[in-house]
Protein backbone atom coordinates (compact mmCIF):
# COMPACT_ATOMS: atom_id res chain seq x y z
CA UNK A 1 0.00 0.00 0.00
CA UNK A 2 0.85 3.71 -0.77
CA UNK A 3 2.29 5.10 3.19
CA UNK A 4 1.32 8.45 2.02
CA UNK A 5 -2.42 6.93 2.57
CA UNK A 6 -1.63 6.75 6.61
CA UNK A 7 -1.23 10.77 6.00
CA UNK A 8 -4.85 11.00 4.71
CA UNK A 9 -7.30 12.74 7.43
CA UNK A 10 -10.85 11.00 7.60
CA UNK A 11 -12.82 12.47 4.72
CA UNK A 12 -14.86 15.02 5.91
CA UNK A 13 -18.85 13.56 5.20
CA UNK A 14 -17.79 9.73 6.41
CA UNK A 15 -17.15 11.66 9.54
CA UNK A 16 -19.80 13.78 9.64
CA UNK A 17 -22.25 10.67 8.87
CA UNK A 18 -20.54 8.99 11.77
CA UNK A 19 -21.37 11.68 14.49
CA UNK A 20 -24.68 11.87 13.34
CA UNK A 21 -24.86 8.26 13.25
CA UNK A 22 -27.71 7.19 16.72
CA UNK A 23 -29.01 10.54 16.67
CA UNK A 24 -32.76 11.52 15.84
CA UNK A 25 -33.34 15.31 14.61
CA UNK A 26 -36.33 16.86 15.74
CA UNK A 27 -38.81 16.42 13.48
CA UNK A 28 -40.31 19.96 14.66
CA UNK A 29 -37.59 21.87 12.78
CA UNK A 30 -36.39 22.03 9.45
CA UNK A 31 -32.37 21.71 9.32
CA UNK A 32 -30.31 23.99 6.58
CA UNK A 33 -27.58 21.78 5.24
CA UNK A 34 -24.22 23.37 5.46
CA UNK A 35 -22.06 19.90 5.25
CA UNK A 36 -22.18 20.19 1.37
CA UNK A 37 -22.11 22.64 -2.05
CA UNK A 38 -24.49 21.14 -3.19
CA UNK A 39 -26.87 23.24 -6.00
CA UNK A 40 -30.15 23.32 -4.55
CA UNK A 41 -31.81 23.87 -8.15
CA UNK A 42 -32.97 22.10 -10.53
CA UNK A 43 -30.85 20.95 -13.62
CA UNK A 44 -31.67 23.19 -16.52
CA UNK A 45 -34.30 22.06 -19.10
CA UNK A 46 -32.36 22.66 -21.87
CA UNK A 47 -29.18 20.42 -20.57
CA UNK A 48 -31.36 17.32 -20.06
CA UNK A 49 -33.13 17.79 -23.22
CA UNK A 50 -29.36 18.14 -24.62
CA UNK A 51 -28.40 14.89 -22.55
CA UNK A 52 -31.57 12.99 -23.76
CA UNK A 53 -30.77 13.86 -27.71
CA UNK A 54 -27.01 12.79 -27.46
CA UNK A 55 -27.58 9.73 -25.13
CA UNK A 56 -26.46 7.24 -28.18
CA UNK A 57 -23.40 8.76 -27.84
CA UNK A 58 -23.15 6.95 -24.24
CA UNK A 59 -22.33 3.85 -26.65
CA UNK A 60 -18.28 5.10 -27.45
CA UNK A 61 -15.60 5.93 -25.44
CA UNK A 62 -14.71 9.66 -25.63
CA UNK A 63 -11.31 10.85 -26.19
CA UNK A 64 -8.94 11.81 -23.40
CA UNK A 65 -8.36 15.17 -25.07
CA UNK A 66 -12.34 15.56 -25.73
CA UNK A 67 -14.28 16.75 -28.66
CA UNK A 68 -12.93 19.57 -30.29
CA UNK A 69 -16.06 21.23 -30.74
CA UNK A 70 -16.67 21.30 -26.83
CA UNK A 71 -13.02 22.90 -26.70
CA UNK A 72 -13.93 25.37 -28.69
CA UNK A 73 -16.90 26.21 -26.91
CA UNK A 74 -15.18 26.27 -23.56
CA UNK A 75 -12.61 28.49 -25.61
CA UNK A 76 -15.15 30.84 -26.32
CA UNK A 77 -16.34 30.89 -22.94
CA UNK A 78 -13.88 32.03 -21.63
CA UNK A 79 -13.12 34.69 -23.87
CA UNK A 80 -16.21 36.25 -23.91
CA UNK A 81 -16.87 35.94 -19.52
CA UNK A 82 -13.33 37.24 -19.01
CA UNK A 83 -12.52 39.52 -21.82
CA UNK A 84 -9.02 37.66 -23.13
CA UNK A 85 -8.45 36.68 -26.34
CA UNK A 86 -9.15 33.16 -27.20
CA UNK A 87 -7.37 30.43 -25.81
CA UNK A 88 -5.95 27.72 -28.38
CA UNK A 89 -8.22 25.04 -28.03
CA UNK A 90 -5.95 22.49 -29.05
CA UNK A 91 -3.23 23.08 -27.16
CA UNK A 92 -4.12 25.32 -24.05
CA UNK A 93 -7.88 23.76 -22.80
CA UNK A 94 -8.32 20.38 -21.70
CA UNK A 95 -11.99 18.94 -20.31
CA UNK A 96 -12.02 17.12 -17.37
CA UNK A 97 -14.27 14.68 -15.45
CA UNK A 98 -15.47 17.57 -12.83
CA UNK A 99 -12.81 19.74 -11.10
CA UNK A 100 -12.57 17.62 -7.94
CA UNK A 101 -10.44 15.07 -10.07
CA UNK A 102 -8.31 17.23 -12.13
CA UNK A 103 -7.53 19.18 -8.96
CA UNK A 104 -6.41 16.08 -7.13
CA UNK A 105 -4.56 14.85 -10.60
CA UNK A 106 -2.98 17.83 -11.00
CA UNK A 107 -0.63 18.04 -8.19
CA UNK A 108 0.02 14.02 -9.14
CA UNK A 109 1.60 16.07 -12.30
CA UNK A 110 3.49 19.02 -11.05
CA UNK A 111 4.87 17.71 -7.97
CA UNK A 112 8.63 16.16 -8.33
CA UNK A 113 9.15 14.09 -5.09
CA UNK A 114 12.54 13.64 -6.04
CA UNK A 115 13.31 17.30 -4.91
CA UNK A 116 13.98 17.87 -1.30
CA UNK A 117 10.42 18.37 0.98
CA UNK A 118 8.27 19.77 -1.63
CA UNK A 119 5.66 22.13 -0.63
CA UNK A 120 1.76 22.80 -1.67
CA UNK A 121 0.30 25.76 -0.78
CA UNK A 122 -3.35 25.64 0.29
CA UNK A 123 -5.59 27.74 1.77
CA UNK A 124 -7.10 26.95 4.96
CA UNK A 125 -10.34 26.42 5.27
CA UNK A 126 -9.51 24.12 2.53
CA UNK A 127 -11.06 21.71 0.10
CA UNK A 128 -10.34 18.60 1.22
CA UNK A 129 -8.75 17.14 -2.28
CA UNK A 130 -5.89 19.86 -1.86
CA UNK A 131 -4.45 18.52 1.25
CA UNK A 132 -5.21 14.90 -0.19
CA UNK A 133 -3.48 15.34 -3.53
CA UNK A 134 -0.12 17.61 -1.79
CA UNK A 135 0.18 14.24 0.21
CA UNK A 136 -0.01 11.39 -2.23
CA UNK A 137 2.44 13.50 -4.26
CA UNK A 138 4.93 13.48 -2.04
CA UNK A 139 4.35 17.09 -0.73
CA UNK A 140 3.53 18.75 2.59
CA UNK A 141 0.86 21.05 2.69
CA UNK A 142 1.38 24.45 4.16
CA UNK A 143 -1.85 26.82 5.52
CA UNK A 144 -2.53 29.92 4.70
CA UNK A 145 -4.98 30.98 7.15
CA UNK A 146 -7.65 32.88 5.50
CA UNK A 147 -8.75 35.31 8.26
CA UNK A 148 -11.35 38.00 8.98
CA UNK A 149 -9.39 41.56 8.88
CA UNK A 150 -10.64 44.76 9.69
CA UNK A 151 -9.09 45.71 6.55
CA UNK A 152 -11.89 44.72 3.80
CA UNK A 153 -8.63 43.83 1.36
CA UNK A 154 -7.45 41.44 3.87
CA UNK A 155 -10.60 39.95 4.96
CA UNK A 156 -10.42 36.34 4.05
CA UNK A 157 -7.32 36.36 1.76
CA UNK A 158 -4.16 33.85 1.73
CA UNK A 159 -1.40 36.21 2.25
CA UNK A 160 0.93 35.32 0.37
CA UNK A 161 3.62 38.51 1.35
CA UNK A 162 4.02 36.89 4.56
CA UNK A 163 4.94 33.25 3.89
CA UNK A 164 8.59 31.70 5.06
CA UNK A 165 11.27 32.15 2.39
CA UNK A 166 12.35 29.11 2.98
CA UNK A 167 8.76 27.59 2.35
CA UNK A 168 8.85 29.12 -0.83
CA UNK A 169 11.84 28.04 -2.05
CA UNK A 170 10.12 24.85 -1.24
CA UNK A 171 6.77 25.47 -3.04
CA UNK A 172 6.27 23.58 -6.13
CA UNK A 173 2.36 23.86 -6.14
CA UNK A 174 -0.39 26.47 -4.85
CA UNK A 175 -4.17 25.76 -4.72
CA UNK A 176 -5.54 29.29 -4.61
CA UNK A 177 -9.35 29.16 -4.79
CA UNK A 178 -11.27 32.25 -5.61
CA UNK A 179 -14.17 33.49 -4.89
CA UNK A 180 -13.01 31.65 -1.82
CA UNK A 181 -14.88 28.88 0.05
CA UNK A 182 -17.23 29.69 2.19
CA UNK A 183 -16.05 33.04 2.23
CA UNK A 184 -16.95 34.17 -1.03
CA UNK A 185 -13.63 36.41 -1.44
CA UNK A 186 -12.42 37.10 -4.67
CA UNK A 187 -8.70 37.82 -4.96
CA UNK A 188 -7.92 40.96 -6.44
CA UNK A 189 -6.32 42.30 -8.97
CA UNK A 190 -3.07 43.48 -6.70
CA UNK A 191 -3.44 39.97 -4.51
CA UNK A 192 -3.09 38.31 -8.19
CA UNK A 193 0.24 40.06 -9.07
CA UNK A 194 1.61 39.53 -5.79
CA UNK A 195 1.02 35.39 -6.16
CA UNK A 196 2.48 35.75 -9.59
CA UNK A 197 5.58 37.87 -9.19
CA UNK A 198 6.36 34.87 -6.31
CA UNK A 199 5.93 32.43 -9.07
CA UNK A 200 8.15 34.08 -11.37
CA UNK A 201 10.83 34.05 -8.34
CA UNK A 202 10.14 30.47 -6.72
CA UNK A 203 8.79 28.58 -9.89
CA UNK A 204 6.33 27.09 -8.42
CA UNK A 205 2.55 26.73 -10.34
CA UNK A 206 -0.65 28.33 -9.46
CA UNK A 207 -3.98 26.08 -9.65
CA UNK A 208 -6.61 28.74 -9.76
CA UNK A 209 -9.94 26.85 -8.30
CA UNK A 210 -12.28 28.48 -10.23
CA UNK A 211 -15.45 26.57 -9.44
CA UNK A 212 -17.65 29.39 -7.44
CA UNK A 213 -16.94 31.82 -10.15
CA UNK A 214 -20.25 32.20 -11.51
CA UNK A 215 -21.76 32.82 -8.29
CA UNK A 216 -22.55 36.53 -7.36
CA UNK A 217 -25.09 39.05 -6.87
CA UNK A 218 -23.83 41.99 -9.79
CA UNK A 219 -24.59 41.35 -13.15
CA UNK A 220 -22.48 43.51 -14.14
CA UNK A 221 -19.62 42.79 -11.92
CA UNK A 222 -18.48 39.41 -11.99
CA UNK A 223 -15.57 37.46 -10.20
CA UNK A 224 -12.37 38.65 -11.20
CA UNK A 225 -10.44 35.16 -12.76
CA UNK A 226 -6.87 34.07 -12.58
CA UNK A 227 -6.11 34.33 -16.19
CA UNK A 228 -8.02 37.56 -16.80
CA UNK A 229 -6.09 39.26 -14.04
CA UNK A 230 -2.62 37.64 -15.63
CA UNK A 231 -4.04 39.52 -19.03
CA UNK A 232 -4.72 42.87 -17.46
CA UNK A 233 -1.10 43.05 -15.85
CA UNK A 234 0.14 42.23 -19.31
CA UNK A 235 1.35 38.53 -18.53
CA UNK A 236 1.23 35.21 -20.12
CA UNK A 237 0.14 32.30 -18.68
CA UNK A 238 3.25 30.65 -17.80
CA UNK A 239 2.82 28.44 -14.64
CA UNK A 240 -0.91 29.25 -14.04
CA UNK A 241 -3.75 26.62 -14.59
CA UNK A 242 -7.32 27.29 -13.87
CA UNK A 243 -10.18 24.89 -13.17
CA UNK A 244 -13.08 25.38 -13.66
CA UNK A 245 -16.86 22.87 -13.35
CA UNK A 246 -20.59 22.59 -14.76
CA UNK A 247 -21.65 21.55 -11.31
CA UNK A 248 -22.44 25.12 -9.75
CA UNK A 249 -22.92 26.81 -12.22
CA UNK A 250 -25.30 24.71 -14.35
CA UNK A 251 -26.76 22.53 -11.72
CA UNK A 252 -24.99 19.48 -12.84
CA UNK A 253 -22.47 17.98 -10.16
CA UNK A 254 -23.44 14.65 -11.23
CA UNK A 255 -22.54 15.12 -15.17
CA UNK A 256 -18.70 15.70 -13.47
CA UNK A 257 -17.92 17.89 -15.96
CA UNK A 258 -15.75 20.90 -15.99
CA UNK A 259 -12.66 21.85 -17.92
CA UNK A 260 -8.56 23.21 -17.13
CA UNK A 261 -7.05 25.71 -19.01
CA UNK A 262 -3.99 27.76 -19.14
CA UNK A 263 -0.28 27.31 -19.74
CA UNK A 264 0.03 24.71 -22.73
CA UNK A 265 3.19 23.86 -21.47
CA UNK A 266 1.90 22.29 -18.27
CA UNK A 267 -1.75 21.32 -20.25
């Protein structure tokens, strides 16, 4: 067996099914469920009627790489919600099986074990599959604790400016997820350059969880992304990776479908 595995904390729901396990709620009172983001709406109409049409498709086995008319539509995407030009869609997009896998994949990838104590950088309160994936690569994870501030730029942020030297000359991999979990922060545009300008210096790669992106109350005003803020500062996307899923934002965590895009090096 893998001894990384003896690393692994207890995931999070097995645990939270075993302390509720013997107990009776009231049946008085109606419970909100915070253990899981889960979309509480329906799937859209027009993605099962899109599921039912295709389902003879269900009979081959898709390509690793995917179709390229779906890359070209996540290419799009991405253009038009972020305002960069389009992405190569053969060389710089990739679809994945939901973001919870490529996340955990990914640090399988860009980790090299064979490097003195490599580092992940996570935020803490974390998702679970960062800590889980630093691990089984080889890595130790290392917390950013993402804080209330009375400073509204600092509420809720991984500060970056403060971590070790030494850590980072360690750091091979950082999870940053934004808008945050369950904070809802969104990194700015001066938080962005400050994680990449450490990049450039320490080499390590960014894996911008994207997945809450398409969650917020302004039209007009949406999430700042990872690879729209590297565009605005005038940067490529060397070393930065982005992740982003169907689940939220269509309803659809059980289609596990989502995409990762960025530096066609690392893609």
């Amino acid at each position: 067996m893998n001894p990384h595995l003896q690393l692994l904390q207890p995931y999070p729901f097995q645990r939270l099914r075993d302390l509720f396990h013997g107990i009776t709620p009231n049946p008085a009172l109606a419970p909100i469920n915070l253990s899981i983001g889960e979309p509480k709406h329906a799937t859209p109409k027009l993605i099962q009627d899109a599921l039912i049409q295709n389902i003879a498709g269900l009979a081959n086995y898709p390509t690793t790489i995917g179709v390229l008319g779906l890359r070209e539509a996540i290419s799009n995407w991405i253009s038009r919600r972020y305002n960069v030009p389009a992405l190569n869609p053969e060389t710089a997009i990739l679809p994945v099986t939901g973001s919870r896998e490529a996340l955990f994949a990914f640090a399988q990838v860009v980790i090299d074990s064979s490097k003195p104590n490599p580092v992940v950088i996570s935020p803490n309160p974390f998702y679970q599959i960062y800590e889980g994936a630093a691990f089984l690569a080889g890595a130790t994870p290392y917390f950013l604790n993402t804080l209330p501030s009375k400073h509204a730029e600092q509420d809720h942020v991984m500060d970056f400016e403060n971590v070790p030297v030494e850590v980072l000359k360690r750091t091979q991999l950082a999870y940053v997820c934004s808008p945050g979990n369950p904070s809802g922060k969104v990194m700015t545009l001066s938080q962005w350059k400050t994680i990449f300008e450490l990049s450039d210096r320490y080499g390590f790669v960014i894996a911008a969880d994207e997945c809450y992106s398409e969650i917020y109350f302004e039209e007009s005003n949406p999430p700042l992304g990872a690879l729209q803020a590297a565009h605005l500062l005038g940067r490529d996307y060397t070393n930065l990776v982005v992740f982003s899923s169907l689940s939220k934002r269509s309803n659809v965590p059980g289609m596990r479908s989502g995409f990762v895009a960025g530096d066609e090096t690392i893609i």
